[in-house]
C-alpha atoms as a PDB file:
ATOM      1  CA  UNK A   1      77.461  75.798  99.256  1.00  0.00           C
ATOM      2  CA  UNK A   2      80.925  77.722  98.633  1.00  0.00           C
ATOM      3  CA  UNK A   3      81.805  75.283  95.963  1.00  0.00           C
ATOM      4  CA  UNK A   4      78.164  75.247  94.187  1.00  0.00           C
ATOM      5  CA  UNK A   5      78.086  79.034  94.278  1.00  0.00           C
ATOM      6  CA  UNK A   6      81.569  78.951  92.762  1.00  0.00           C
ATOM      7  CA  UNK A   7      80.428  76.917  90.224  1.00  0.00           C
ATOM      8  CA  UNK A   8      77.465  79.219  89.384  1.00  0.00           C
ATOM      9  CA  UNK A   9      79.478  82.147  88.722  1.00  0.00           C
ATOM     10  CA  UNK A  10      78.506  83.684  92.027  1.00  0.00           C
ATOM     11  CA  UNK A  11      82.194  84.252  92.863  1.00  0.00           C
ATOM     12  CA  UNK A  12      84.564  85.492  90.249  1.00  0.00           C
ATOM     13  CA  UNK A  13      88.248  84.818  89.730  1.00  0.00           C
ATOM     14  CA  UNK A  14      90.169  87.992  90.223  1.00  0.00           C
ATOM     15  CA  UNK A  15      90.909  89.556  87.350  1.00  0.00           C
ATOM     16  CA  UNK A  16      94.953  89.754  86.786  1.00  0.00           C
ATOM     17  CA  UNK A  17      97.137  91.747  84.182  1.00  0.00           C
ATOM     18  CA  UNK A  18      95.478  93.235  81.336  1.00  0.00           C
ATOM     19  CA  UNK A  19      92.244  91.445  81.375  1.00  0.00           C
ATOM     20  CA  UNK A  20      91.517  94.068  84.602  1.00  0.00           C
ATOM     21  CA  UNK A  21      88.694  96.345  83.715  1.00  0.00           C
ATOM     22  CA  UNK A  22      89.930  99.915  84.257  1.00  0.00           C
ATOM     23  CA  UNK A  23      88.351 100.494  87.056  1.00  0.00           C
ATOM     24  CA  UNK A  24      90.071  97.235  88.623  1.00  0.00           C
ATOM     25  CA  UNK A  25      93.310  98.282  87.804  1.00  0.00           C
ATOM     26  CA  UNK A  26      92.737 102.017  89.192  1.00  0.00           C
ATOM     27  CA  UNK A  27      91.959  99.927  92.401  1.00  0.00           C
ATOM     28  CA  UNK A  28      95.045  98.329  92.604  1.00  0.00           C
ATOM     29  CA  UNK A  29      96.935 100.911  92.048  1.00  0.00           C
ATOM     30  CA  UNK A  30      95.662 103.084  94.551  1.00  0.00           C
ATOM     31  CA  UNK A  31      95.193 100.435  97.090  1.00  0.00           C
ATOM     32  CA  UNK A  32      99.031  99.475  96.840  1.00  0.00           C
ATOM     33  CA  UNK A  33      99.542 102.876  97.910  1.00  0.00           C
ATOM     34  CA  UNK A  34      97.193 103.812 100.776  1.00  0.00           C
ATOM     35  CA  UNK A  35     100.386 103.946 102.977  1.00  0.00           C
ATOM     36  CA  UNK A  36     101.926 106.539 101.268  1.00  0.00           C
ATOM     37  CA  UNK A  37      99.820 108.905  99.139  1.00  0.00           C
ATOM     38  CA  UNK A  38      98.618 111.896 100.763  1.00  0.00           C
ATOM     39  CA  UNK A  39      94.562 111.094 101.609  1.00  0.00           C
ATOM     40  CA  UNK A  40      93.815 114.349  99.615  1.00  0.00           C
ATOM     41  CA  UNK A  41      95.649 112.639  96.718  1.00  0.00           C
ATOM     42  CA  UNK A  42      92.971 109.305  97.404  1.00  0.00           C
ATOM     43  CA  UNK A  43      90.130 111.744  97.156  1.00  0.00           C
ATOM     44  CA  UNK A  44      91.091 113.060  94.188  1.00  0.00           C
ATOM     45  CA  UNK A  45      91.926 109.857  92.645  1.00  0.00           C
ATOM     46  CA  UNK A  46      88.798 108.261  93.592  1.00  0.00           C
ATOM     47  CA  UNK A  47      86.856 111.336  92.278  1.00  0.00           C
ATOM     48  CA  UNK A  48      88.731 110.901  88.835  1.00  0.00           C
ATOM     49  CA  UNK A  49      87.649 107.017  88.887  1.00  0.00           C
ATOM     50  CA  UNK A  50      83.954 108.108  90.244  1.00  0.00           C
ATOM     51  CA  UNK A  51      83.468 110.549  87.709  1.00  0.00           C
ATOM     52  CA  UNK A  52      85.495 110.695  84.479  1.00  0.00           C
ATOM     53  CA  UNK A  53      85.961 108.242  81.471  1.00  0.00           C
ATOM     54  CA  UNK A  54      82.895 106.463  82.641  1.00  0.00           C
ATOM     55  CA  UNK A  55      82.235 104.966  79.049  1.00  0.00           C
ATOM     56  CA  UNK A  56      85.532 102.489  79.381  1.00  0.00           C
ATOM     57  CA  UNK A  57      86.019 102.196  83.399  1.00  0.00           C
ATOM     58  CA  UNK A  58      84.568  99.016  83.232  1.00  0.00           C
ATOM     59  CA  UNK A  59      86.199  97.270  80.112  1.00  0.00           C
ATOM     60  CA  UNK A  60      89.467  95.040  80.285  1.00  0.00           C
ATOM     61  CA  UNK A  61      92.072  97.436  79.639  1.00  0.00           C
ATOM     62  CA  UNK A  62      93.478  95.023  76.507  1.00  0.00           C
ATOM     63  CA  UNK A  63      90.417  95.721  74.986  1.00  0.00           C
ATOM     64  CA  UNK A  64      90.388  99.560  75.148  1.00  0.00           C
ATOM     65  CA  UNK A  65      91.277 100.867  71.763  1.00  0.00           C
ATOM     66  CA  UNK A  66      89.075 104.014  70.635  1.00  0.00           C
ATOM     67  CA  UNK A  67      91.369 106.288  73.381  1.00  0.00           C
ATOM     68  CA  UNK A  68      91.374 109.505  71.235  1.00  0.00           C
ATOM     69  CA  UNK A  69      87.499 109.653  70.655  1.00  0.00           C
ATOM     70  CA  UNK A  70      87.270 109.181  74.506  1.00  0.00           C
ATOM     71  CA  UNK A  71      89.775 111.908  75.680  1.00  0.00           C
ATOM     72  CA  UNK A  72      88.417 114.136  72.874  1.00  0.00           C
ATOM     73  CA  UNK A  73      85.075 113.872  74.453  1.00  0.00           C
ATOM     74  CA  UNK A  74      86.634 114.356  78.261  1.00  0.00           C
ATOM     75  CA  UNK A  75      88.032 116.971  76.934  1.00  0.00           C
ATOM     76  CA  UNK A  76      84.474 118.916  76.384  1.00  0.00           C
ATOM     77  CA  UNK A  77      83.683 118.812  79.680  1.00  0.00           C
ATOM     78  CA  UNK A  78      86.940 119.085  82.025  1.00  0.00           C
ATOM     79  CA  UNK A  79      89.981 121.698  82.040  1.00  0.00           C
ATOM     80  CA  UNK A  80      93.020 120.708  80.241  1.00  0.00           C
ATOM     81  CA  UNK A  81      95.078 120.588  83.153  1.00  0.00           C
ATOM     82  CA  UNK A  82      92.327 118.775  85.138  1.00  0.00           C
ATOM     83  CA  UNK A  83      92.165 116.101  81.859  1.00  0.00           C
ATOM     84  CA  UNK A  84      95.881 115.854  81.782  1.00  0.00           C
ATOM     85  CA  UNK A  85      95.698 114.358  85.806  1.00  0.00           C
ATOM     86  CA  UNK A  86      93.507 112.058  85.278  1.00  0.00           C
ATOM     87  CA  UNK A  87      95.219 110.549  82.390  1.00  0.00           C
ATOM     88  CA  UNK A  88      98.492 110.772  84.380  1.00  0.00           C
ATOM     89  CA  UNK A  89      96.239 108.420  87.034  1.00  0.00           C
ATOM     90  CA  UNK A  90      95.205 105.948  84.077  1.00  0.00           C
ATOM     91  CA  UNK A  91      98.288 105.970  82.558  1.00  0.00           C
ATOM     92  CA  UNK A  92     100.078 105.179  85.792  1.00  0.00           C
ATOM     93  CA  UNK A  93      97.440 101.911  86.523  1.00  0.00           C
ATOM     94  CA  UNK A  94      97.603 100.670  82.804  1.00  0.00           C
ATOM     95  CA  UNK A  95     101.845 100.907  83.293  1.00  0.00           C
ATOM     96  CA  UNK A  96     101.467  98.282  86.283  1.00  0.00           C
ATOM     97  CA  UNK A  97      99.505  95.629  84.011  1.00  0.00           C
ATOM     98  CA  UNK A  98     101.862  96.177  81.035  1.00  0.00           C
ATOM     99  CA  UNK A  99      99.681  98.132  78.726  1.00  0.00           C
ATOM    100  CA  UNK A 100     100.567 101.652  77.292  1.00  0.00           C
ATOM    101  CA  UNK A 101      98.629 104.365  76.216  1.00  0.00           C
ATOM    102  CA  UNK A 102      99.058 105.337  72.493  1.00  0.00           C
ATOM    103  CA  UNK A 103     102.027 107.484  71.773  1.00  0.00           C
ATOM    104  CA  UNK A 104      99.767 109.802  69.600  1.00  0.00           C
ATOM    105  CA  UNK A 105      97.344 110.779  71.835  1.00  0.00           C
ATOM    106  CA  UNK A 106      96.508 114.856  71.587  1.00  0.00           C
ATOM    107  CA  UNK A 107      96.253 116.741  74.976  1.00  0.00           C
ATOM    108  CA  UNK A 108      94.513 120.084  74.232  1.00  0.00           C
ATOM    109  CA  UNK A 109      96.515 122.714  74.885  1.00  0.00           C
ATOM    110  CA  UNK A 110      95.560 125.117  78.648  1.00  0.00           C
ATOM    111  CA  UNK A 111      94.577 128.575  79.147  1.00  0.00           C
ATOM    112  CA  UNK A 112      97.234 129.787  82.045  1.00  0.00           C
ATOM    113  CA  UNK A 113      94.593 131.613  84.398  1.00  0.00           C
ATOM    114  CA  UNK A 114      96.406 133.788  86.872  1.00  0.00           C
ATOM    115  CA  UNK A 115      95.443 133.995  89.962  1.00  0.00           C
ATOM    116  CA  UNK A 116      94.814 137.642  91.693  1.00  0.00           C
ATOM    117  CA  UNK A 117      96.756 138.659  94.222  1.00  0.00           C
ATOM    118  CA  UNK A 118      97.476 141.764  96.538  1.00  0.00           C
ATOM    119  CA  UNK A 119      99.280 144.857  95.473  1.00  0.00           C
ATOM    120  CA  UNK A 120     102.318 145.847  98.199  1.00  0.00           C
ATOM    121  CA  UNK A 121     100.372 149.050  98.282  1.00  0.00           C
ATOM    122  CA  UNK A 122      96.865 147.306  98.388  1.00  0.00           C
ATOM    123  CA  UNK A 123      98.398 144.698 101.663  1.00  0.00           C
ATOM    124  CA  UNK A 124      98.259 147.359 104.205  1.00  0.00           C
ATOM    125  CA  UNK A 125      94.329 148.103 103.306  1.00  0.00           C
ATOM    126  CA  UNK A 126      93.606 144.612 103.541  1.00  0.00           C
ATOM    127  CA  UNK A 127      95.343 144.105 106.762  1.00  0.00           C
ATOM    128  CA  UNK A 128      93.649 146.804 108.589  1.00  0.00           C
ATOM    129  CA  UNK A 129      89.899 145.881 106.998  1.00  0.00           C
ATOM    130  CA  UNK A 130      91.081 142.149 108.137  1.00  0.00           C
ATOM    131  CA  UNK A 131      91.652 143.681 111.699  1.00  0.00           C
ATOM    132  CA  UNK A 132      89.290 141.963 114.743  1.00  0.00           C
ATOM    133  CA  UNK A 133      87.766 139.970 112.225  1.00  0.00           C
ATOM    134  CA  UNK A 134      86.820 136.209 112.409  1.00  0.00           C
ATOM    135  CA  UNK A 135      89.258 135.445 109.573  1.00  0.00           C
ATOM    136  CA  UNK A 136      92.109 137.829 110.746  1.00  0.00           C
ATOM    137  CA  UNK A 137      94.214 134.723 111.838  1.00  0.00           C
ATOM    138  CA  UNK A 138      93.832 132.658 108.635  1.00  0.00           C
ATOM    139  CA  UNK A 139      94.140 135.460 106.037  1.00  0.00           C
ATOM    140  CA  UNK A 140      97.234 137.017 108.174  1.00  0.00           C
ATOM    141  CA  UNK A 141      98.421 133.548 108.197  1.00  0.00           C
ATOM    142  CA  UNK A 142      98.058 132.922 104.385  1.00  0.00           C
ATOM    143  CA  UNK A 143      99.618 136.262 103.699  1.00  0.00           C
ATOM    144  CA  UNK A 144     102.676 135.002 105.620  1.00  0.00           C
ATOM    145  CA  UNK A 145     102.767 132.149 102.759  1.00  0.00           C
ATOM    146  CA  UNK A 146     100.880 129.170 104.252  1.00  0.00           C
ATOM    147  CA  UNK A 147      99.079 127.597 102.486  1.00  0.00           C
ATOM    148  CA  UNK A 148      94.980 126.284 103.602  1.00  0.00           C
ATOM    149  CA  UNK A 149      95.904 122.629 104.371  1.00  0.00           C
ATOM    150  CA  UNK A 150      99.221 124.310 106.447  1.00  0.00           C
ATOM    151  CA  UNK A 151      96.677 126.709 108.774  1.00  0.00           C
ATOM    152  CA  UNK A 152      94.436 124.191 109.830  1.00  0.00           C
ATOM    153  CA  UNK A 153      97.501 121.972 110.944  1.00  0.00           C
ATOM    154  CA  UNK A 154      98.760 124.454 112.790  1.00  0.00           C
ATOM    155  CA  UNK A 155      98.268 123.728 116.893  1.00  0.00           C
ATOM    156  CA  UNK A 156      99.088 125.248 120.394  1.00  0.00           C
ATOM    157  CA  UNK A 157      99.521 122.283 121.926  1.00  0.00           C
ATOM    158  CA  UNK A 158     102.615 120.872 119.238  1.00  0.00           C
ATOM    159  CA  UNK A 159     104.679 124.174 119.727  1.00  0.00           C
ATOM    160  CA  UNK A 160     104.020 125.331 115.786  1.00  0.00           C
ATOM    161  CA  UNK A 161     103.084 129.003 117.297  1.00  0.00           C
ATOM    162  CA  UNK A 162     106.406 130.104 119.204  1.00  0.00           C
ATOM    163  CA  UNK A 163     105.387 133.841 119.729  1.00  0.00           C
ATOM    164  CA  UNK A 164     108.311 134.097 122.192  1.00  0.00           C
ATOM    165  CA  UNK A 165     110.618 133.835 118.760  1.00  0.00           C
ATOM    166  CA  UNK A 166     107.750 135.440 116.734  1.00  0.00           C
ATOM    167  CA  UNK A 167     108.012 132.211 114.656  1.00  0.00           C
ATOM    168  CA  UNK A 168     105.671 129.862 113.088  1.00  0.00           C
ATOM    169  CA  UNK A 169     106.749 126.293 112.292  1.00  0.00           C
ATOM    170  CA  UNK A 170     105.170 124.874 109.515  1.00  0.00           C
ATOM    171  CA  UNK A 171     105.267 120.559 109.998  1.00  0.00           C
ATOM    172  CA  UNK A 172     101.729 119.295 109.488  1.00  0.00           C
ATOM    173  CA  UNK A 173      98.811 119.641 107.713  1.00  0.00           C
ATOM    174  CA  UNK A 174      95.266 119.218 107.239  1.00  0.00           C
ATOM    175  CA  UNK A 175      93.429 117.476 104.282  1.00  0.00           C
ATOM    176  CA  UNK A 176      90.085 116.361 102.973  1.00  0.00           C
ATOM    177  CA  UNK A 177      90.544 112.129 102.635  1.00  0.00           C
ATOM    178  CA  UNK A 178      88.423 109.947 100.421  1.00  0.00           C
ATOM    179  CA  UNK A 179      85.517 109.982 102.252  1.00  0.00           C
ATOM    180  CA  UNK A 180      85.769 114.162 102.441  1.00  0.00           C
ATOM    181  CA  UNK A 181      86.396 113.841 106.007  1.00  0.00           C
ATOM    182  CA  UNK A 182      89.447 116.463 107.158  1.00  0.00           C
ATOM    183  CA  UNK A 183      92.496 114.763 108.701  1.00  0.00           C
ATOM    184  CA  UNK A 184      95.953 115.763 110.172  1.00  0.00           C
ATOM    185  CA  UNK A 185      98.496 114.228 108.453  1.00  0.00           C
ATOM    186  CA  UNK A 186     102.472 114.609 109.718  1.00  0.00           C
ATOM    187  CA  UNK A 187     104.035 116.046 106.588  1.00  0.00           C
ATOM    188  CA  UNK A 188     103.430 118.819 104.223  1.00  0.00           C
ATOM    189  CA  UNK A 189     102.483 118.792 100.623  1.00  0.00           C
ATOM    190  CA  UNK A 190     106.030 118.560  99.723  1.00  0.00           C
ATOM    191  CA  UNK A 191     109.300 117.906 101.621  1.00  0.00           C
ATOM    192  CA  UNK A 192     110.402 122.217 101.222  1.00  0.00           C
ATOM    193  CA  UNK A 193     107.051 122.505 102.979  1.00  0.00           C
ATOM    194  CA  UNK A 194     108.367 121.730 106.070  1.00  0.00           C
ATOM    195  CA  UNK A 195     109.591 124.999 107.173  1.00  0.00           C
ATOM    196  CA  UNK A 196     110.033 127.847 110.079  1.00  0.00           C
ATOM    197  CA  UNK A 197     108.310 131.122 108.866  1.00  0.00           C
ATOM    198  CA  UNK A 198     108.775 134.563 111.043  1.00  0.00           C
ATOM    199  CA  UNK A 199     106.018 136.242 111.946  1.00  0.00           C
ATOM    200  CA  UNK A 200     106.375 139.592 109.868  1.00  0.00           C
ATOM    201  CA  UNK A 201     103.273 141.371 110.671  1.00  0.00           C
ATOM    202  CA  UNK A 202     102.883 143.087 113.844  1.00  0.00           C
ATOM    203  CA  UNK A 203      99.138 142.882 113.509  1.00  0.00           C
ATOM    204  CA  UNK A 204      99.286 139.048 113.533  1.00  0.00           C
ATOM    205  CA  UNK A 205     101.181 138.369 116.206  1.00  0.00           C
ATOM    206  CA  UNK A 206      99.005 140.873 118.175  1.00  0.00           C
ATOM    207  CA  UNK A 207      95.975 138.764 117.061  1.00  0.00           C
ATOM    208  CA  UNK A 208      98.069 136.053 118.474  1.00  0.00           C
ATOM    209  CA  UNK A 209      98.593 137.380 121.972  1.00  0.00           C
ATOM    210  CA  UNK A 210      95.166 137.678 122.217  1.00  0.00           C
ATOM    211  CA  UNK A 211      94.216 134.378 121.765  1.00  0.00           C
ATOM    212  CA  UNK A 212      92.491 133.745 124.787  1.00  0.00           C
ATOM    213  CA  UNK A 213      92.441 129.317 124.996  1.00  0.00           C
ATOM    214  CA  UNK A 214      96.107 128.657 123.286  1.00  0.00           C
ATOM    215  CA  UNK A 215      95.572 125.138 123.053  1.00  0.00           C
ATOM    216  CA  UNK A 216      94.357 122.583 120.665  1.00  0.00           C
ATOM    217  CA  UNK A 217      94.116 123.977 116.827  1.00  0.00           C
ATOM    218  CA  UNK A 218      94.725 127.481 116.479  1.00  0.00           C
ATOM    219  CA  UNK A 219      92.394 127.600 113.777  1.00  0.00           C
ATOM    220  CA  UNK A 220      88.972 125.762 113.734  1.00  0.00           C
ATOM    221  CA  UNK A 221      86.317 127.967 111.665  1.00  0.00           C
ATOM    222  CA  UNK A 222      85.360 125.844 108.134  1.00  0.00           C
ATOM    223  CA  UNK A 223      88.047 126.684 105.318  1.00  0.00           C
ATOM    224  CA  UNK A 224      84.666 127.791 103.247  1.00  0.00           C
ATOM    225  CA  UNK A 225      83.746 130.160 105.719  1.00  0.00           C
ATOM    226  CA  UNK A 226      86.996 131.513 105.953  1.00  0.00           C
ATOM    227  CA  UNK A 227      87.134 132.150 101.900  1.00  0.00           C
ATOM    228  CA  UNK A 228      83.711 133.685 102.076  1.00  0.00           C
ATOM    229  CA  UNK A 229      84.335 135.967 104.488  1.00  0.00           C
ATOM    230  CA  UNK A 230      88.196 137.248 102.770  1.00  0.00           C
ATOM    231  CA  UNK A 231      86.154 137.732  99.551  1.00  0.00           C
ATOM    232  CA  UNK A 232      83.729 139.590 101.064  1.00  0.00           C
ATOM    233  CA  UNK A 233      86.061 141.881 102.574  1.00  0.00           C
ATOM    234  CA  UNK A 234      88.369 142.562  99.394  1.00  0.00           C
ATOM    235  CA  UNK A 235      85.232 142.860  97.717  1.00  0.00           C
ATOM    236  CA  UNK A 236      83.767 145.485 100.537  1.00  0.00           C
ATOM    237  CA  UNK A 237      87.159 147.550  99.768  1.00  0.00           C
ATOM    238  CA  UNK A 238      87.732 147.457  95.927  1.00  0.00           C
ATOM    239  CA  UNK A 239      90.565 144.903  96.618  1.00  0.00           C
ATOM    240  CA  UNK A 240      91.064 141.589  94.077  1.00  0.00           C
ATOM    241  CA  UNK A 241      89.092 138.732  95.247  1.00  0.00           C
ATOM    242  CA  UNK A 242      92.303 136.682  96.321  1.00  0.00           C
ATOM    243  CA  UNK A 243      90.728 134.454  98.829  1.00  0.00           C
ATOM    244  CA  UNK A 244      92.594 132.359 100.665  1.00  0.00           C
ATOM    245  CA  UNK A 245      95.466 131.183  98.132  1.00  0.00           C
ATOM    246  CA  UNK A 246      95.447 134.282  95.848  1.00  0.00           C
ATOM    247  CA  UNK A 247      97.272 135.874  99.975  1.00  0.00           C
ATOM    248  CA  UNK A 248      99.325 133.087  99.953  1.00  0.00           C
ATOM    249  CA  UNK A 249     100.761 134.337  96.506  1.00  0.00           C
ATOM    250  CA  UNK A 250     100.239 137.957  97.722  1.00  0.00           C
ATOM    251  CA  UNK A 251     103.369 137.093  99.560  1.00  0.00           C
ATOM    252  CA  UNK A 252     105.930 137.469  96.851  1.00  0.00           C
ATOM    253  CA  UNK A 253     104.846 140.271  96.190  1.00  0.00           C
ATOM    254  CA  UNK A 254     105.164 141.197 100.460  1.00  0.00           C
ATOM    255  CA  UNK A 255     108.443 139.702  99.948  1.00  0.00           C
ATOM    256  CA  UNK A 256     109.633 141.563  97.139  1.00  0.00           C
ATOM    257  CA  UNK A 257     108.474 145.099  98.807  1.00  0.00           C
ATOM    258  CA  UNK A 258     110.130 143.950 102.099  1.00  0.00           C
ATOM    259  CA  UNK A 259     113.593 143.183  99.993  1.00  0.00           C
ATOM    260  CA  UNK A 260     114.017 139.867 100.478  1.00  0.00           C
ATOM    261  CA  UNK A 261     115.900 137.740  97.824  1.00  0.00           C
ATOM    262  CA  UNK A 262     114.539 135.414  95.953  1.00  0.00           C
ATOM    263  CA  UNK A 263     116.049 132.468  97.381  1.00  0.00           C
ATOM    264  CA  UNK A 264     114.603 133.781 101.256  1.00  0.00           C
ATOM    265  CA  UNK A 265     111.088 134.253  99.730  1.00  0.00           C
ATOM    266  CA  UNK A 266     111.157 130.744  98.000  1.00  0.00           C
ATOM    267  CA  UNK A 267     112.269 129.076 101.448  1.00  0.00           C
ATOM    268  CA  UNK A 268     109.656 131.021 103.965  1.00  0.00           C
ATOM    269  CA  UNK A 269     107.431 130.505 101.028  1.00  0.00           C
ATOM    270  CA  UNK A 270     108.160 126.952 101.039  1.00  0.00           C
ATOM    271  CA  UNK A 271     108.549 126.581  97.262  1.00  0.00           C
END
């Protein structure tokens, strides 16, 4: 039966080198790599094969010629940085099966959009409209420079919240994978990442100490719900809409006010 199907064309030879479809060699690549890309980095790899370039994913990638008519038209409907990392994706794939992109392919050109971020004058009105809420934690912890995916890893039980040393140690974090399912992984976005940040203000380690169960995660409400609710408090008091991020950066400028060098902010920071 195995050998009749065979015959048939029910089962395929695998398709090697450049005579992969796109899609096939976008498989490959990221399959080679489960062990060591982040699973955010799957999702978003899988989302750029799901989604984007649809019109050639399933050619062989030797026969793929017309590449600047089909970035031109991903280029109408995606951001040019968001174009330029999927290409880096495709590019990477076609690299392993010994094709090239063409050398004169165009990239349009981004719009840098800065993102808003707290006064050190506007900080203080933030913290005390931040005071006994929900978010508190999160958004004090964002202002000290963590970053989403580096609150949610933070736990009780793994000694990250030492409030004996007023300290925060920053080794794990938490990520949407593939199947948009969040899970811990045991490093940071990059290796600086990993990093001990002092707890700076008062008002967060006092909604520390009164953490009542100081086990398990230390933060648990949805990182949606915690962006909303920010928002709607900057919004409530005239404040930028920073969310949970646009703190994060809100730290330089903490740092700055607070007279830190450079080189301190970028390590606490993490950058």
């Amino acid at each position: 039966l195995i050998k009749a199907e065979y015959l048939a064309g029910v089962k395929k030879r695998k398709a090697t080198g450049a005579n992969k479809t796109l899609r096939q060699a976008i498989d490959d690549y990221i399959v080679a790599r489960s062990n060591v890309l982040s699973p955010s980095t799957i999702r978003s790899y899988r989302s750029y094969q799901r989604n984007r370039f649809q019109s050639i994913m399933d050619k062989p990638i030797k026969e793929i010629k017309n590449w600047a008519a089909v970035i031109n038209k991903e280029a109408e409907e995606v951001s040019p940085k968001y174009l330029k990392n999927v290409l880096g994706l495709i590019s990477s794939a076609l690299s392993e099966n010994g094709v090239e992109l063409p050398d004169n392919i165009t990239l349009p050109k981004g719009v840098s959009e800065e993102r808003p971020w707290l006064e050190p004058e506007e900080i203080p009105v933030f913290v005390e409209a931040v005071k006994g809420q929900s978010c508190e934690i999160p958004a004090l912890l964002a202002l000290h420079s963590l970053r989403r995916s580096e609150i949610y890893g933070l736990s009780w039980d793994e000694g990250d919240i030492d409030l004996s040393k007023k300290l925060l140690r920053i080794r794990k974090a938490v990520v949407k994978d593939e199947h948009h399912k969040f899970v811990k992984k045991d490093t940071n976005k990059t290796e600086k990442s990993t990093r001990t940040v002092p707890i700076m203000i008062p008002e967060l380690f006092e909604a520390l100490e009164k953490v009542k169960d100081k086990t398990g995660p230390l933060v648990t409400c949805h990182p949606i719900t915690t962006w909303r609710r920010i928002n709607r408090i900057c919004k409530s008091h005239n404040l930028p809409l920073v969310g949970v991020h646009g703190l994060r950066h809100s730290f330089a400028s903490l740092a700055y006010h607070l007279g830190l060098s450079e080189l301190e902010t970028m390590q606490i920071g993490g950058w």
